[in-house]
PDB file of N, CA and C in Angstrom:
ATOM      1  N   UNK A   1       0.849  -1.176   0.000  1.00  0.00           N
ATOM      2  CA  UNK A   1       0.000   0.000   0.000  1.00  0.00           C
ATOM      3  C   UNK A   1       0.896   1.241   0.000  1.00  0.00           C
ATOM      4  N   UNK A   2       0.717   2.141  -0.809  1.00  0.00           N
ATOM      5  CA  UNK A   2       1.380   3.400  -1.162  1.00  0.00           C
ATOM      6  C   UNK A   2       1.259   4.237   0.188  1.00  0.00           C
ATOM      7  N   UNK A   3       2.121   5.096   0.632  1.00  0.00           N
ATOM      8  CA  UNK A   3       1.772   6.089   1.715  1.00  0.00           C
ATOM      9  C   UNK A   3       1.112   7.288   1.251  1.00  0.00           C
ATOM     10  N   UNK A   4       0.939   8.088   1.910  1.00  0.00           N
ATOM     11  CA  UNK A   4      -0.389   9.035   1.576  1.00  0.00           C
ATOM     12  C   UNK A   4       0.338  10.108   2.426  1.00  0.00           C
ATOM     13  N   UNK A   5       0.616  11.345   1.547  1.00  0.00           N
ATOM     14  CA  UNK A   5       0.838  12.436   2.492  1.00  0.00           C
ATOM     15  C   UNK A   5      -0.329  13.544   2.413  1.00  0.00           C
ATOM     16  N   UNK A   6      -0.658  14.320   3.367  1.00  0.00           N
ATOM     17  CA  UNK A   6      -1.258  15.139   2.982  1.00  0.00           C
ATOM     18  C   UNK A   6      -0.508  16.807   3.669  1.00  0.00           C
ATOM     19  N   UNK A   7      -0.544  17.552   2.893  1.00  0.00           N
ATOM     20  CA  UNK A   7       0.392  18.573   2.898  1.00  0.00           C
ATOM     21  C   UNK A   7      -0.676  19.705   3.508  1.00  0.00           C
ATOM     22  N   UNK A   8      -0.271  20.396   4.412  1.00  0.00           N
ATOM     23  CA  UNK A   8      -1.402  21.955   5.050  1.00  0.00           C
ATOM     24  C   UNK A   8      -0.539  23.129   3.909  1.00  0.00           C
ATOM     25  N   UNK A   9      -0.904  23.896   3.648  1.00  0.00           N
ATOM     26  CA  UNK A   9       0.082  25.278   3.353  1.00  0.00           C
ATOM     27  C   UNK A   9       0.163  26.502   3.961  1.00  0.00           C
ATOM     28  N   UNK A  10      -0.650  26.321   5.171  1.00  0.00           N
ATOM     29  CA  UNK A  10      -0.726  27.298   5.844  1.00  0.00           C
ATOM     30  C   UNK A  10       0.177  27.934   6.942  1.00  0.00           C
ATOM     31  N   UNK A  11       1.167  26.383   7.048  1.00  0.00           N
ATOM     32  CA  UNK A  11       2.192  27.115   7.847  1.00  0.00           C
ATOM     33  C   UNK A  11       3.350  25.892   7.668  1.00  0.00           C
ATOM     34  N   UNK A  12       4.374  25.547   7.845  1.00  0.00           N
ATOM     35  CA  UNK A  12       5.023  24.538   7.451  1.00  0.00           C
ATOM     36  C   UNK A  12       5.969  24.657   8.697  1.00  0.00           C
ATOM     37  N   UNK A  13       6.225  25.907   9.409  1.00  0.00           N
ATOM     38  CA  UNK A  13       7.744  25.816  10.796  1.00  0.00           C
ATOM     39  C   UNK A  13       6.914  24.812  11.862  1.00  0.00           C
ATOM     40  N   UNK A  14       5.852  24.643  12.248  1.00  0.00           N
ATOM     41  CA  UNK A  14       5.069  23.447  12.644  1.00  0.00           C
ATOM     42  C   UNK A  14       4.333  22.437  12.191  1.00  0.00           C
ATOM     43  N   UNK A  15       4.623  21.822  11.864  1.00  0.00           N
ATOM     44  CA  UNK A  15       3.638  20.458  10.816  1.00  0.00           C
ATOM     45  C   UNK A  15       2.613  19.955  11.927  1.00  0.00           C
ATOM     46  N   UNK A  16       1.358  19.947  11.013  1.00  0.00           N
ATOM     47  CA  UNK A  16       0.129  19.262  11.950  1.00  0.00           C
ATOM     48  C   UNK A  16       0.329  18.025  10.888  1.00  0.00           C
ATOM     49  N   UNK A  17       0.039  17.051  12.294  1.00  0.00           N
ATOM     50  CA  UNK A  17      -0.202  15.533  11.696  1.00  0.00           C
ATOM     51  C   UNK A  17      -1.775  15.549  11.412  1.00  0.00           C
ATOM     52  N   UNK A  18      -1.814  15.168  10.383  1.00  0.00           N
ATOM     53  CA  UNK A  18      -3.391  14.600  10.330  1.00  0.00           C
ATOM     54  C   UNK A  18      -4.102  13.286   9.566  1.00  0.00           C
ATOM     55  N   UNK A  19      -4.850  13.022  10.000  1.00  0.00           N
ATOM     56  CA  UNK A  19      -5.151  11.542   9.235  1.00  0.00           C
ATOM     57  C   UNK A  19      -6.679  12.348   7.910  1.00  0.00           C
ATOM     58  N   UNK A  20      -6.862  10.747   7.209  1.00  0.00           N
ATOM     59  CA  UNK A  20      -7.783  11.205   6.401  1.00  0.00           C
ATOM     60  C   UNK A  20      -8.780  10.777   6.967  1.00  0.00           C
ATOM     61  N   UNK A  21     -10.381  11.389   6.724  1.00  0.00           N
ATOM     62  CA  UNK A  21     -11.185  10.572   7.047  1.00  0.00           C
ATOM     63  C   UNK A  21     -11.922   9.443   6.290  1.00  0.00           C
ATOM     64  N   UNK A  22     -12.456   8.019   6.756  1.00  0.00           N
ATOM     65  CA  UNK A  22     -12.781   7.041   6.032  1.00  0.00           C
ATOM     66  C   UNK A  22     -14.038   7.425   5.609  1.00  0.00           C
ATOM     67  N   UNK A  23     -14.250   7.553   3.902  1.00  0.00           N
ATOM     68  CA  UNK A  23     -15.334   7.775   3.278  1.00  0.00           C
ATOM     69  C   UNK A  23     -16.219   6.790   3.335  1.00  0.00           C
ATOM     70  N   UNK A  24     -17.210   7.030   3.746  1.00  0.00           N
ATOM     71  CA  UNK A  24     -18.867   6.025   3.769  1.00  0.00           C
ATOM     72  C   UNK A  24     -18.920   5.054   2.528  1.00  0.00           C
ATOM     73  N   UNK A  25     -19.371   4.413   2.679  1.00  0.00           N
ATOM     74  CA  UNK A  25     -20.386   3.394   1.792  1.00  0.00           C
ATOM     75  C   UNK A  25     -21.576   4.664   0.853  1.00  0.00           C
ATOM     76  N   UNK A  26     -21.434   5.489   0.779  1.00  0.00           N
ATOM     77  CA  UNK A  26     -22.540   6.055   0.382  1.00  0.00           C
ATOM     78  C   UNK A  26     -23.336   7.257   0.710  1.00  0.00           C
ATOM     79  N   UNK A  27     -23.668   8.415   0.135  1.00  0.00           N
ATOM     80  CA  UNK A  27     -24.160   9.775   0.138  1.00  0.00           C
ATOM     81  C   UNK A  27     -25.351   9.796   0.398  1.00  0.00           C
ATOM     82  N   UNK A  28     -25.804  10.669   2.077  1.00  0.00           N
ATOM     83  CA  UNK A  28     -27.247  10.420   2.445  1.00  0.00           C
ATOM     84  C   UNK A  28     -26.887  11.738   2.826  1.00  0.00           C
ATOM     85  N   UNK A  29     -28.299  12.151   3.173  1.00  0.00           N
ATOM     86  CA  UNK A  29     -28.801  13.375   3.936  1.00  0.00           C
ATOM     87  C   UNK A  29     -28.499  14.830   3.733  1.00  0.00           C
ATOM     88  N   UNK A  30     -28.134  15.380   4.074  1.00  0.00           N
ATOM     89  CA  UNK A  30     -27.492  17.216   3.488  1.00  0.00           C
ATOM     90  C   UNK A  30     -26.172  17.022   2.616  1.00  0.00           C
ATOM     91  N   UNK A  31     -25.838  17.709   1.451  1.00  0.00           N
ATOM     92  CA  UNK A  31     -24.701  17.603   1.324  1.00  0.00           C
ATOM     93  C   UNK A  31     -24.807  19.161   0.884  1.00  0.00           C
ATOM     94  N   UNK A  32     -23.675  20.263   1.604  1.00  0.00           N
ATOM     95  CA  UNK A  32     -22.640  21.539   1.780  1.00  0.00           C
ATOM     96  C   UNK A  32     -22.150  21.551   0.780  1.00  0.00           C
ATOM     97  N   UNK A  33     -22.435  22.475  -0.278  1.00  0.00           N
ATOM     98  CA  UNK A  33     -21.144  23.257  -1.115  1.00  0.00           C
ATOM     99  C   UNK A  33     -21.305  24.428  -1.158  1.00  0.00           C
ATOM    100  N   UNK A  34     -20.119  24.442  -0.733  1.00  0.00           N
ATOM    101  CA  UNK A  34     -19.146  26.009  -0.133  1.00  0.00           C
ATOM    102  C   UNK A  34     -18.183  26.558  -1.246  1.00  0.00           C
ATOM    103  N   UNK A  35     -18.508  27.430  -1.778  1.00  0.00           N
ATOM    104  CA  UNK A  35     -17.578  28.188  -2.823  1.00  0.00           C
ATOM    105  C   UNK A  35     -17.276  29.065  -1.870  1.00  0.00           C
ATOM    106  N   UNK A  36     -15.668  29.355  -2.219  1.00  0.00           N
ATOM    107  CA  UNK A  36     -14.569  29.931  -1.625  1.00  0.00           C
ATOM    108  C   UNK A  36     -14.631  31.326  -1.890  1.00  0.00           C
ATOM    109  N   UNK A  37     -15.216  31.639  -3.004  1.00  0.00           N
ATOM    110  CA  UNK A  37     -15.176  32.934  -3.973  1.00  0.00           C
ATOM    111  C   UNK A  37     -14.380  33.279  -4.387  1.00  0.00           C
ATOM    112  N   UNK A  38     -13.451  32.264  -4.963  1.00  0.00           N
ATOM    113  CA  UNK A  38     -12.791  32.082  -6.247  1.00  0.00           C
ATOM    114  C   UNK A  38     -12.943  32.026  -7.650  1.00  0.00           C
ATOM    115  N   UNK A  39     -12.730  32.838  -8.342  1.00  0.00           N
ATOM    116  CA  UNK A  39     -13.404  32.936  -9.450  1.00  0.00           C
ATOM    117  C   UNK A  39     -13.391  31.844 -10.308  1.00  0.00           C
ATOM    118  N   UNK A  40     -14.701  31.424 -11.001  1.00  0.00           N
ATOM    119  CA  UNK A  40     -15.019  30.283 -11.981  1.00  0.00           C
ATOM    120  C   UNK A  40     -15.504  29.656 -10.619  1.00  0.00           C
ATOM    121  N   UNK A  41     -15.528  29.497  -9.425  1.00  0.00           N
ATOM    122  CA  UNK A  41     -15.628  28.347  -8.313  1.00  0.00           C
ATOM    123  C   UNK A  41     -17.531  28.185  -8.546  1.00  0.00           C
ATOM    124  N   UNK A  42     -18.440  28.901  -8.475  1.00  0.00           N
ATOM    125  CA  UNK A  42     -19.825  28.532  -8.880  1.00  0.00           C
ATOM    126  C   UNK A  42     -19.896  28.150 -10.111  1.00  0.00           C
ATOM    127  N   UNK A  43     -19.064  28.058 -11.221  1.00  0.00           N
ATOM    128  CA  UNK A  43     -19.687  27.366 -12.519  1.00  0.00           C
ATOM    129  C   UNK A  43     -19.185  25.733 -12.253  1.00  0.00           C
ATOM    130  N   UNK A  44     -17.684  25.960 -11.544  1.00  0.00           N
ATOM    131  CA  UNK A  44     -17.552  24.491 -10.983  1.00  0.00           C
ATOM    132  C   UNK A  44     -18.887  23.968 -10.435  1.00  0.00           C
ATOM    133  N   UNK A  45     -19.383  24.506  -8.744  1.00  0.00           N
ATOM    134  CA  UNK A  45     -20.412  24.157  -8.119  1.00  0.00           C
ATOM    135  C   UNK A  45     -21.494  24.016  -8.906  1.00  0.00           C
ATOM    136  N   UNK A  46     -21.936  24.483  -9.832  1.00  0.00           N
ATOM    137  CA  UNK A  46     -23.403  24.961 -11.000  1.00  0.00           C
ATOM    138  C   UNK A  46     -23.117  22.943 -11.516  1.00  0.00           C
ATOM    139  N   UNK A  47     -21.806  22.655 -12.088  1.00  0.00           N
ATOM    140  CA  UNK A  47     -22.035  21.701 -12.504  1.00  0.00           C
ATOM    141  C   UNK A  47     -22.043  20.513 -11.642  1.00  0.00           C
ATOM    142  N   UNK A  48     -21.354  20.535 -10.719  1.00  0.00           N
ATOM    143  CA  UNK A  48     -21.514  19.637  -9.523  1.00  0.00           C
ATOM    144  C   UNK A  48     -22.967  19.213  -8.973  1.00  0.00           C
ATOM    145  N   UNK A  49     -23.544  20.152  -8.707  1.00  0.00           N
ATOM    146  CA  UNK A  49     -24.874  20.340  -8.280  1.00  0.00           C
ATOM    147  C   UNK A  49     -26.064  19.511  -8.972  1.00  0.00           C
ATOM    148  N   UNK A  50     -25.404  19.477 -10.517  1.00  0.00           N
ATOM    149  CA  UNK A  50     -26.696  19.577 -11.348  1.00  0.00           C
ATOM    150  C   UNK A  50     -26.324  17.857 -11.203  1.00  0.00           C
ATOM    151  N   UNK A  51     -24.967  17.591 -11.473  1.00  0.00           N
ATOM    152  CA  UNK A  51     -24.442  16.104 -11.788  1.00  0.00           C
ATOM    153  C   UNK A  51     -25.233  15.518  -9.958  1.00  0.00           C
ATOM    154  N   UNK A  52     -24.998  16.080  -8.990  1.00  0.00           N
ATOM    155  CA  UNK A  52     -25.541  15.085  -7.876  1.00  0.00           C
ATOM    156  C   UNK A  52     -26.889  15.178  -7.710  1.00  0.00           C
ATOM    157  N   UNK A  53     -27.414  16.540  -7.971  1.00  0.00           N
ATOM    158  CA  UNK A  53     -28.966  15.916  -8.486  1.00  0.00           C
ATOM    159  C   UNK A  53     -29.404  15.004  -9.269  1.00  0.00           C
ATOM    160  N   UNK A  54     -29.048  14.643 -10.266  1.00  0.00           N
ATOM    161  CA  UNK A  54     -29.095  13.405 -11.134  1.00  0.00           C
ATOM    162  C   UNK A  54     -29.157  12.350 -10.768  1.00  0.00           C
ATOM    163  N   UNK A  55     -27.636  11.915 -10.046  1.00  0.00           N
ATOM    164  CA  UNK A  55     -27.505  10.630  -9.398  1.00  0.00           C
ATOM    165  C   UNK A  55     -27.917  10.532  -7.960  1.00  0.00           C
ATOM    166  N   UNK A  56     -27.715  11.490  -7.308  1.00  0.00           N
ATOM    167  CA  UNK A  56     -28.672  11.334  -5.821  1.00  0.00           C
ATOM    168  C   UNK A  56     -29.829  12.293  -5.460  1.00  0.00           C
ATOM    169  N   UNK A  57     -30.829  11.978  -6.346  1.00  0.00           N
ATOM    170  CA  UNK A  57     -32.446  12.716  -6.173  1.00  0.00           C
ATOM    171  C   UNK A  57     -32.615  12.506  -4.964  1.00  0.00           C
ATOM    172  N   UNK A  58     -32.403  11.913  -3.776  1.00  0.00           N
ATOM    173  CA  UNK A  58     -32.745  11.848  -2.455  1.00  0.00           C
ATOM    174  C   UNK A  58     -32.238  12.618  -1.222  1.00  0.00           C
ATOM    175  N   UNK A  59     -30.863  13.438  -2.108  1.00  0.00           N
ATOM    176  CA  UNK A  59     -29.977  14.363  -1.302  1.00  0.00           C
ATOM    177  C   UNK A  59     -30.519  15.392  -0.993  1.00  0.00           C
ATOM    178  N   UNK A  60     -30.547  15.785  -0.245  1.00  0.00           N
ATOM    179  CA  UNK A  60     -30.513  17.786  -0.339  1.00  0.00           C
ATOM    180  C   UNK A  60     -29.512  18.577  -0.402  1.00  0.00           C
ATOM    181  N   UNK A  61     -29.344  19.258  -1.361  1.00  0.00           N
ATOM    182  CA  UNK A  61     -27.885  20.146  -1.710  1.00  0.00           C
ATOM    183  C   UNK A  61     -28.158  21.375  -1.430  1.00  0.00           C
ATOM    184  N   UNK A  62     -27.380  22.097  -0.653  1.00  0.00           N
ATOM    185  CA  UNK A  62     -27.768  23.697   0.204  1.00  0.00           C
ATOM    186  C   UNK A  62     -26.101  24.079  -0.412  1.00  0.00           C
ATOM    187  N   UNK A  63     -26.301  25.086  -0.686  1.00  0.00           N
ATOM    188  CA  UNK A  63     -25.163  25.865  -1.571  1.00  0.00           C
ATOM    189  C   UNK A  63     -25.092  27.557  -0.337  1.00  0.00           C
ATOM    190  N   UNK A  64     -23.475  27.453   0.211  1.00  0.00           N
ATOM    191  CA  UNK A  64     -23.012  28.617   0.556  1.00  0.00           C
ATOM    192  C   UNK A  64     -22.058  29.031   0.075  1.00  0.00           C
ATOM    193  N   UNK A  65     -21.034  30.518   0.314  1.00  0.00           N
ATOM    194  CA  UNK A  65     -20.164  30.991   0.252  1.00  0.00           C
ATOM    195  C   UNK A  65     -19.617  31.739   1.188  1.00  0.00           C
ATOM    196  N   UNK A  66     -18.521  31.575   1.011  1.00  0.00           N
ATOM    197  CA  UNK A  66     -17.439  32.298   1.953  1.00  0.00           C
ATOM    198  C   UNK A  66     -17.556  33.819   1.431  1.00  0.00           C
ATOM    199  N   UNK A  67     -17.591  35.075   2.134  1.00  0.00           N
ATOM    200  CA  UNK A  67     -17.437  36.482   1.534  1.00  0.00           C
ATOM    201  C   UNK A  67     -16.130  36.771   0.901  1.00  0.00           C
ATOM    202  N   UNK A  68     -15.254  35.923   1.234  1.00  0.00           N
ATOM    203  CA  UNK A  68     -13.799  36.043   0.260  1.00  0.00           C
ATOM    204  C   UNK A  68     -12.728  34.691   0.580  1.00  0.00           C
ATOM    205  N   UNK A  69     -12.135  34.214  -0.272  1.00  0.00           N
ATOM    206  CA  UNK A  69     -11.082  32.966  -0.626  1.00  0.00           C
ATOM    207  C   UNK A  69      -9.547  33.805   0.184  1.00  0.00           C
ATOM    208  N   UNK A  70      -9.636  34.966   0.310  1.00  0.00           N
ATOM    209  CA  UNK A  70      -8.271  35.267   0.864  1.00  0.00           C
ATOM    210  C   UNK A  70      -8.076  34.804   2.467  1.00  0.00           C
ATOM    211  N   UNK A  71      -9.519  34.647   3.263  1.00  0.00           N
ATOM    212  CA  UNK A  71      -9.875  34.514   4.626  1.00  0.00           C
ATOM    213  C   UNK A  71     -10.294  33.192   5.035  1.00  0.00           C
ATOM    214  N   UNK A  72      -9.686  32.578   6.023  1.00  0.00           N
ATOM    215  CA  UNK A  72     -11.079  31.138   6.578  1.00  0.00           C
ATOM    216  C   UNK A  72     -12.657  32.207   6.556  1.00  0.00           C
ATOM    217  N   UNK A  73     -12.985  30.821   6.375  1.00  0.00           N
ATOM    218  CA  UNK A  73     -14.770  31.029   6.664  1.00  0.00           C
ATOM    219  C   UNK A  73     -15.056  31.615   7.664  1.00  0.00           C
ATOM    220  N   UNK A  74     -16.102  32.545   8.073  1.00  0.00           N
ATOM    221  CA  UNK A  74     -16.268  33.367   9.264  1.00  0.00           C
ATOM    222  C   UNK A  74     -16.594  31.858  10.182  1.00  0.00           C
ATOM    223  N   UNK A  75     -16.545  31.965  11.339  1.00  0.00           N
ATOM    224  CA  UNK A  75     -16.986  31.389  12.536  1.00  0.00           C
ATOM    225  C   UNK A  75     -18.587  30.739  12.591  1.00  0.00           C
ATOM    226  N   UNK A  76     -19.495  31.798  12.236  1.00  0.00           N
ATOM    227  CA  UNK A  76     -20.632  31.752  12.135  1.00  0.00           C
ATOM    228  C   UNK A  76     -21.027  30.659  11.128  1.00  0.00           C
ATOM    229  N   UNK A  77     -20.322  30.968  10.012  1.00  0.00           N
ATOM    230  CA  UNK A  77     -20.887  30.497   8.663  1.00  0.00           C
ATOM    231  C   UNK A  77     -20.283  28.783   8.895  1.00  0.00           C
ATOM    232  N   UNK A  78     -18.910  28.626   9.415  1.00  0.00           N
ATOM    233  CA  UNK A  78     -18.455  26.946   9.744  1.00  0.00           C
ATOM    234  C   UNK A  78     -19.566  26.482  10.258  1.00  0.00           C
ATOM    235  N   UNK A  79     -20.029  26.894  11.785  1.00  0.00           N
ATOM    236  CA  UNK A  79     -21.051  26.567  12.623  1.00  0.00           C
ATOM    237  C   UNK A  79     -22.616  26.027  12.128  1.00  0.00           C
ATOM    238  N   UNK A  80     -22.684  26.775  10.793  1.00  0.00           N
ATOM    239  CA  UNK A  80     -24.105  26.681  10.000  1.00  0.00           C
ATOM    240  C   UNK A  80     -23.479  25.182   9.309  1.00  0.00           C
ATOM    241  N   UNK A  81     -22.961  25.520   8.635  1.00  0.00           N
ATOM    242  CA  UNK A  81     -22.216  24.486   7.961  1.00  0.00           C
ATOM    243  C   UNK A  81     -22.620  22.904   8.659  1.00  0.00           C
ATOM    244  N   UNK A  82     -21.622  22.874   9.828  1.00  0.00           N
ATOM    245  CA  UNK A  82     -21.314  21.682  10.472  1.00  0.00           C
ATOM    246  C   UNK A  82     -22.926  21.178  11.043  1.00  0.00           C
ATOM    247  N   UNK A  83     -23.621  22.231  11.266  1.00  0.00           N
ATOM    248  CA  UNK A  83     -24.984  21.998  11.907  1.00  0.00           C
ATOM    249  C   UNK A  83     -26.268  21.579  11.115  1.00  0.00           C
ATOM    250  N   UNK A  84     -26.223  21.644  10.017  1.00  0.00           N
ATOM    251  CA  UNK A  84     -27.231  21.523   8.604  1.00  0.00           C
ATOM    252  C   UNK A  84     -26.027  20.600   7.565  1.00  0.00           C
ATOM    253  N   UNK A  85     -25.076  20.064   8.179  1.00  0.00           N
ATOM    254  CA  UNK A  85     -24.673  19.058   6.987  1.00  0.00           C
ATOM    255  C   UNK A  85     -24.378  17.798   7.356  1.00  0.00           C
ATOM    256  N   UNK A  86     -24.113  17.128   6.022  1.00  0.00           N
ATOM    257  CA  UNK A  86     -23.600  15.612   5.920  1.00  0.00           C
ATOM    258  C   UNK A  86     -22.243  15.728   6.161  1.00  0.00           C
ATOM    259  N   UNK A  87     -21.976  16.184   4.651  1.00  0.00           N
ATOM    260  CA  UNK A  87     -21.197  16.318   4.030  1.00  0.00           C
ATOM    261  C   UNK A  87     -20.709  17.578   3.040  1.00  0.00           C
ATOM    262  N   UNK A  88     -19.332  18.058   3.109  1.00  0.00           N
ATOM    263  CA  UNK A  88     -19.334  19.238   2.628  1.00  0.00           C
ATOM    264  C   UNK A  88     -18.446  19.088   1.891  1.00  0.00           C
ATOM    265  N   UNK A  89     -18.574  19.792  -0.315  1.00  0.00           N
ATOM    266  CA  UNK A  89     -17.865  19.755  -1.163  1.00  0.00           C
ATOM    267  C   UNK A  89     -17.824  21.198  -1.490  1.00  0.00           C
ATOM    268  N   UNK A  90     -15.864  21.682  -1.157  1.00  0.00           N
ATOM    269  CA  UNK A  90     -15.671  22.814  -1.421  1.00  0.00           C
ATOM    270  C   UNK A  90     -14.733  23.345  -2.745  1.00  0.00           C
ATOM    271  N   UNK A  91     -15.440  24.255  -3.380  1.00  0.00           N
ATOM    272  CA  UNK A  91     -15.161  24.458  -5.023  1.00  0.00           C
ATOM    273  C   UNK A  91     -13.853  25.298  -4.272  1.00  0.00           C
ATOM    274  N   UNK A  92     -12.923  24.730  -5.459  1.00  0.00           N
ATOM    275  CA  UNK A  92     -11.689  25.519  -5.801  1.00  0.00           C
ATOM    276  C   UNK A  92     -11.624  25.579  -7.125  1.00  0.00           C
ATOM    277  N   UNK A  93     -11.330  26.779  -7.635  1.00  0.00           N
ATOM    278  CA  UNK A  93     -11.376  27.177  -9.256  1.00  0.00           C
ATOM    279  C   UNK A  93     -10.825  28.319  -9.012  1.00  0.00           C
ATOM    280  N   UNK A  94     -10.000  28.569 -10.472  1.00  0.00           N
ATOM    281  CA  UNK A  94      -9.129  29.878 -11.178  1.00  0.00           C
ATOM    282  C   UNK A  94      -9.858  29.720 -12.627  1.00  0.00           C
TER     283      UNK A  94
END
């Protein structure tokens, strides 16, 4: 089995260890997409959206954004997030 790194870029003079988490058997209940407000990042999400409506008609897909990609997510807006979701897919696009 290959090793798996996963790299932060947010600071590197301290390395956080972190593991991945084990993906489910399968997509139920809320699923979060969070555009960064990166530009092109909603035509990404626009097509994402339309493709998991398709294959999971049973989901509910709730679409937010961050007020800017230069900042973490306000406090508030994580909190909504974590509290109304499954699962959360966040658009990165240039």
């Amino acid at each position: 089995m290959a090793m798996l790194s996963i790299l932060d870029p947010t600071d590197e003079r301290v390395p956080v260890s972190r593991q991945i988490t084990p993906r489910p058997k399968q997509i139920t209940g809320n699923v979060a997409l969070l555009d960064i407000s990166k530009p092109r990042g909603n035509v990404l999400l626009d097509r994402l959206e339309e493709t998991l409506s398709q294959r999971l008609p049973d989901v509910n897909i709730t679409r937010y954004a961050k007020p800017t990609f230069s900042k973490p997510a306000p406090e508030a807006l994580r909190q909504q997030i974590q509290a109304n979701s499954d699962f959360v897919i966040e658009a990165l696009a240039d």
